[in-house]
N, C-alpha and C. Protein backbone atom coordinates (compact mmCIF):
# COMPACT_ATOMS: atom_id res chain seq x y z
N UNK A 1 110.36 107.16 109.38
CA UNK A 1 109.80 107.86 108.25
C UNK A 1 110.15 107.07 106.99
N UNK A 2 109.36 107.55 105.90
CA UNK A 2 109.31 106.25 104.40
C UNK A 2 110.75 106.97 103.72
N UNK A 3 110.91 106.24 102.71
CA UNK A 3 111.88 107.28 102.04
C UNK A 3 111.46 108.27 101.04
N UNK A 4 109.95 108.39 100.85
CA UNK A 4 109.52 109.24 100.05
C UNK A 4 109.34 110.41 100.89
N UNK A 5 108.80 110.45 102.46
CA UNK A 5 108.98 111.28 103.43
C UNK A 5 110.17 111.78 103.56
N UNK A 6 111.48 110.86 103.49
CA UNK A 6 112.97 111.59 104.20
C UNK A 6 113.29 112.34 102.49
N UNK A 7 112.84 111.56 101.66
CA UNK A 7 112.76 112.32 99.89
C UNK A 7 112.41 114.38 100.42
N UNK A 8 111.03 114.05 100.41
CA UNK A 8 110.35 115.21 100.66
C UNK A 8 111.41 116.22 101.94
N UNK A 9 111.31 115.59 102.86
CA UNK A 9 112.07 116.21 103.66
C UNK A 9 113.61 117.37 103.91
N UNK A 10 114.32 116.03 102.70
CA UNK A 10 115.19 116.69 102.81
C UNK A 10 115.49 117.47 101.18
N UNK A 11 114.51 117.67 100.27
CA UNK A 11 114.33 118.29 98.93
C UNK A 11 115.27 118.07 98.04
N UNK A 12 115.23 116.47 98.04
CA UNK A 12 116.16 115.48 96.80
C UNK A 12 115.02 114.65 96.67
N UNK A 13 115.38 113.83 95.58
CA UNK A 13 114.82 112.39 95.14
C UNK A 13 114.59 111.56 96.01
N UNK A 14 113.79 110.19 96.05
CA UNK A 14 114.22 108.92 96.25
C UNK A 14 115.53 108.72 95.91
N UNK A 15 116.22 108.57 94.66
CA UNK A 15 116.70 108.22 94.31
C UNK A 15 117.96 108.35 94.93
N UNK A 16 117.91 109.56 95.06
CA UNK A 16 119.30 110.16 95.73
C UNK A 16 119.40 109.98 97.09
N UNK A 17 117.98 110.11 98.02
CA UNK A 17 117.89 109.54 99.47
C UNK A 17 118.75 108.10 99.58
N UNK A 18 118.37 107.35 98.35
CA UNK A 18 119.38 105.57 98.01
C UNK A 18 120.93 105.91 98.06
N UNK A 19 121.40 106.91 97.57
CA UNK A 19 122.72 107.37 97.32
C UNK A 19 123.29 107.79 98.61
N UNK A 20 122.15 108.71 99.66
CA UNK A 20 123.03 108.38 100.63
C UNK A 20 123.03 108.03 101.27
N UNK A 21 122.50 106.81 101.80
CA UNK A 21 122.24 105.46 102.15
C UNK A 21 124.35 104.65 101.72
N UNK A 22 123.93 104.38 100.31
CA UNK A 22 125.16 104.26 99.75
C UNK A 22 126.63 105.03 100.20
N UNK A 23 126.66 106.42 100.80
CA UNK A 23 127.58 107.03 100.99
C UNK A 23 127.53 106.76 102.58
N UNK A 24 126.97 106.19 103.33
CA UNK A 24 127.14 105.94 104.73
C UNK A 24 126.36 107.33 105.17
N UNK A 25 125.48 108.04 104.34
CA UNK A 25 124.97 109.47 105.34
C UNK A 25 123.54 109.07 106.16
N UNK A 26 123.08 108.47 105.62
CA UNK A 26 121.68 107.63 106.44
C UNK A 26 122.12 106.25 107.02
N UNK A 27 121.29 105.73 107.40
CA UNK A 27 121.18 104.87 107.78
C UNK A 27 120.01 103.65 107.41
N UNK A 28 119.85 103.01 106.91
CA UNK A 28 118.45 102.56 106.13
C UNK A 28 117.70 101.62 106.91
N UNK A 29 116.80 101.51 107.63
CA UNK A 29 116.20 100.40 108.62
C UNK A 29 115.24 99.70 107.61
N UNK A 30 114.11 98.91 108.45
CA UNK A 30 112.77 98.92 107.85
C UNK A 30 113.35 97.06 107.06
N UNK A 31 112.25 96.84 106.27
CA UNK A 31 112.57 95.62 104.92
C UNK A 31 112.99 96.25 103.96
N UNK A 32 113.35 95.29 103.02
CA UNK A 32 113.64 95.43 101.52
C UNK A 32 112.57 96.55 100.70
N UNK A 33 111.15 96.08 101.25
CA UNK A 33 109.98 97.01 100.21
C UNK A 33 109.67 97.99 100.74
N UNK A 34 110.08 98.13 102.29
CA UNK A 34 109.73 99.43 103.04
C UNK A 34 110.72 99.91 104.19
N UNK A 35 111.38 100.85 103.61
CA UNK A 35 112.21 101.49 103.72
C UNK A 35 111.98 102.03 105.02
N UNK A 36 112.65 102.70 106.06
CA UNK A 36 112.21 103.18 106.81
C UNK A 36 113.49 104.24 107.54
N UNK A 37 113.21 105.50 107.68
CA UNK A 37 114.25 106.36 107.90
C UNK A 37 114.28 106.66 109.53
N UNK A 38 115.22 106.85 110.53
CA UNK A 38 115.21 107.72 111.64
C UNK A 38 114.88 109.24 111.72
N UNK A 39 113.78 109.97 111.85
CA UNK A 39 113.60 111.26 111.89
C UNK A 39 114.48 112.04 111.93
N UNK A 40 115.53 112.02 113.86
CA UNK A 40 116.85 112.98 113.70
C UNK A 40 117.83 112.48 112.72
N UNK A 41 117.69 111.03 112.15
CA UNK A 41 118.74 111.26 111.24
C UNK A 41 118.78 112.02 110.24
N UNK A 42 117.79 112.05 109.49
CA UNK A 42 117.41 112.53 108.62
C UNK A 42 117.14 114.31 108.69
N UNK A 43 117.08 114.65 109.67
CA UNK A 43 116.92 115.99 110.31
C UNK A 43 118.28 116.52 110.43
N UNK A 44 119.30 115.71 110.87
CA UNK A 44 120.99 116.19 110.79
C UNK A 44 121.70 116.17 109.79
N UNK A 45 121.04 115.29 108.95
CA UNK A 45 121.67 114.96 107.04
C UNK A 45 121.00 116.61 106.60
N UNK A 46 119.95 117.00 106.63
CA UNK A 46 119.63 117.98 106.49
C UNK A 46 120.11 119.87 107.02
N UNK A 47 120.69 119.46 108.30
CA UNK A 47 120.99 120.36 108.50
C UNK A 47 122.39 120.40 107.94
N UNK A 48 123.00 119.85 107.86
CA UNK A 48 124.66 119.59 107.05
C UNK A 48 124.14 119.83 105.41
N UNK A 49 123.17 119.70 105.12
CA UNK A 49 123.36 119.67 103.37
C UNK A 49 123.05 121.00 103.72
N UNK A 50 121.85 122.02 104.14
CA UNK A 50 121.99 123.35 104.21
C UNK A 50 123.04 124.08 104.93
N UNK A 51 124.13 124.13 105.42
CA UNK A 51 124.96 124.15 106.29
C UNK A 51 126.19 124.04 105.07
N UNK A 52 126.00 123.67 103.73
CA UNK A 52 127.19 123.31 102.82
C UNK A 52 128.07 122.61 102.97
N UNK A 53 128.05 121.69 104.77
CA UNK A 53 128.78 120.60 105.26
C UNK A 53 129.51 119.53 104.03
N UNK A 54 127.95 119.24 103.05
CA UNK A 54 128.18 117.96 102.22
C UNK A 54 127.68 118.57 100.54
N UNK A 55 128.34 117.99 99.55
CA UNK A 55 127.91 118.61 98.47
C UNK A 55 127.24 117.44 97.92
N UNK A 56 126.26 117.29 97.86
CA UNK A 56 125.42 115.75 96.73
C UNK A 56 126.04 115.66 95.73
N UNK A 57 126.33 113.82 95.37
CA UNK A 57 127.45 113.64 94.07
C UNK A 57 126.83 112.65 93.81
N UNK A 58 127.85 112.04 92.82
CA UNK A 58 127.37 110.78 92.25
C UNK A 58 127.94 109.51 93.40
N UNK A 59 127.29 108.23 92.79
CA UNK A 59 127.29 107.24 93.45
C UNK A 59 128.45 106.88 94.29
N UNK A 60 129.36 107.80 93.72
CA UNK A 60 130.89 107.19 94.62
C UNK A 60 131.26 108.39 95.43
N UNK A 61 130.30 108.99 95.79
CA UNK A 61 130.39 110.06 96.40
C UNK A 61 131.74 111.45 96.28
N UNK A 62 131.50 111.28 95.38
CA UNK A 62 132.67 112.37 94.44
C UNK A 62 131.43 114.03 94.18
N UNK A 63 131.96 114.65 94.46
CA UNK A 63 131.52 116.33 93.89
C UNK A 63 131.39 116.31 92.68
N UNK A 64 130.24 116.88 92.47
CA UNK A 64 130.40 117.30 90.23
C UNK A 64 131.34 118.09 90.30
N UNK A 65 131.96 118.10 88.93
CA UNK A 65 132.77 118.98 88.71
C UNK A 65 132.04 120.21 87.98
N UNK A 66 132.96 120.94 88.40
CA UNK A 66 132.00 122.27 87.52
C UNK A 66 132.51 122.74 86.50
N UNK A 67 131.01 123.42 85.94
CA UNK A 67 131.02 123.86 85.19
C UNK A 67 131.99 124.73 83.91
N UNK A 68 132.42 125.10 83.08
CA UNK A 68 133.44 126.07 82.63
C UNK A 68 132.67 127.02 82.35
């Protein structure tokens, strides 16, 4: 699947699909210009982000801090 598909899929960005790529949660196949995702991977990243397994952060994979 593209990463605008595993985008859609899993109801984040591109951008952030790159991030977790970066955090070791995907796996990124494919070339440089075309990205290419594993379905169940992307299907188990998903069930863990609904599941509250993983909290989406920034690039160094750190939690926001919250709010006051």
């Amino acid at each position: 699947m593209t990463k605008k598909q595993a985008a859609e899929r899993l109801g984040y960005s591109e951008r952030q699909v790159e991030r977790f790529v970066e955090q070791d949660l995907l796996t990124r196949g494919g070339t440089y210009r075309k990205a290419l995702f594993d379905p169940d991977e992307v299907e188990a990243l998903r069930q863990r982000l609904l599941a509250g397994d993983l909290i989406p952060g920034n690039r160094r994979g750190c939690t926001p801090e919250e709010q006051p």
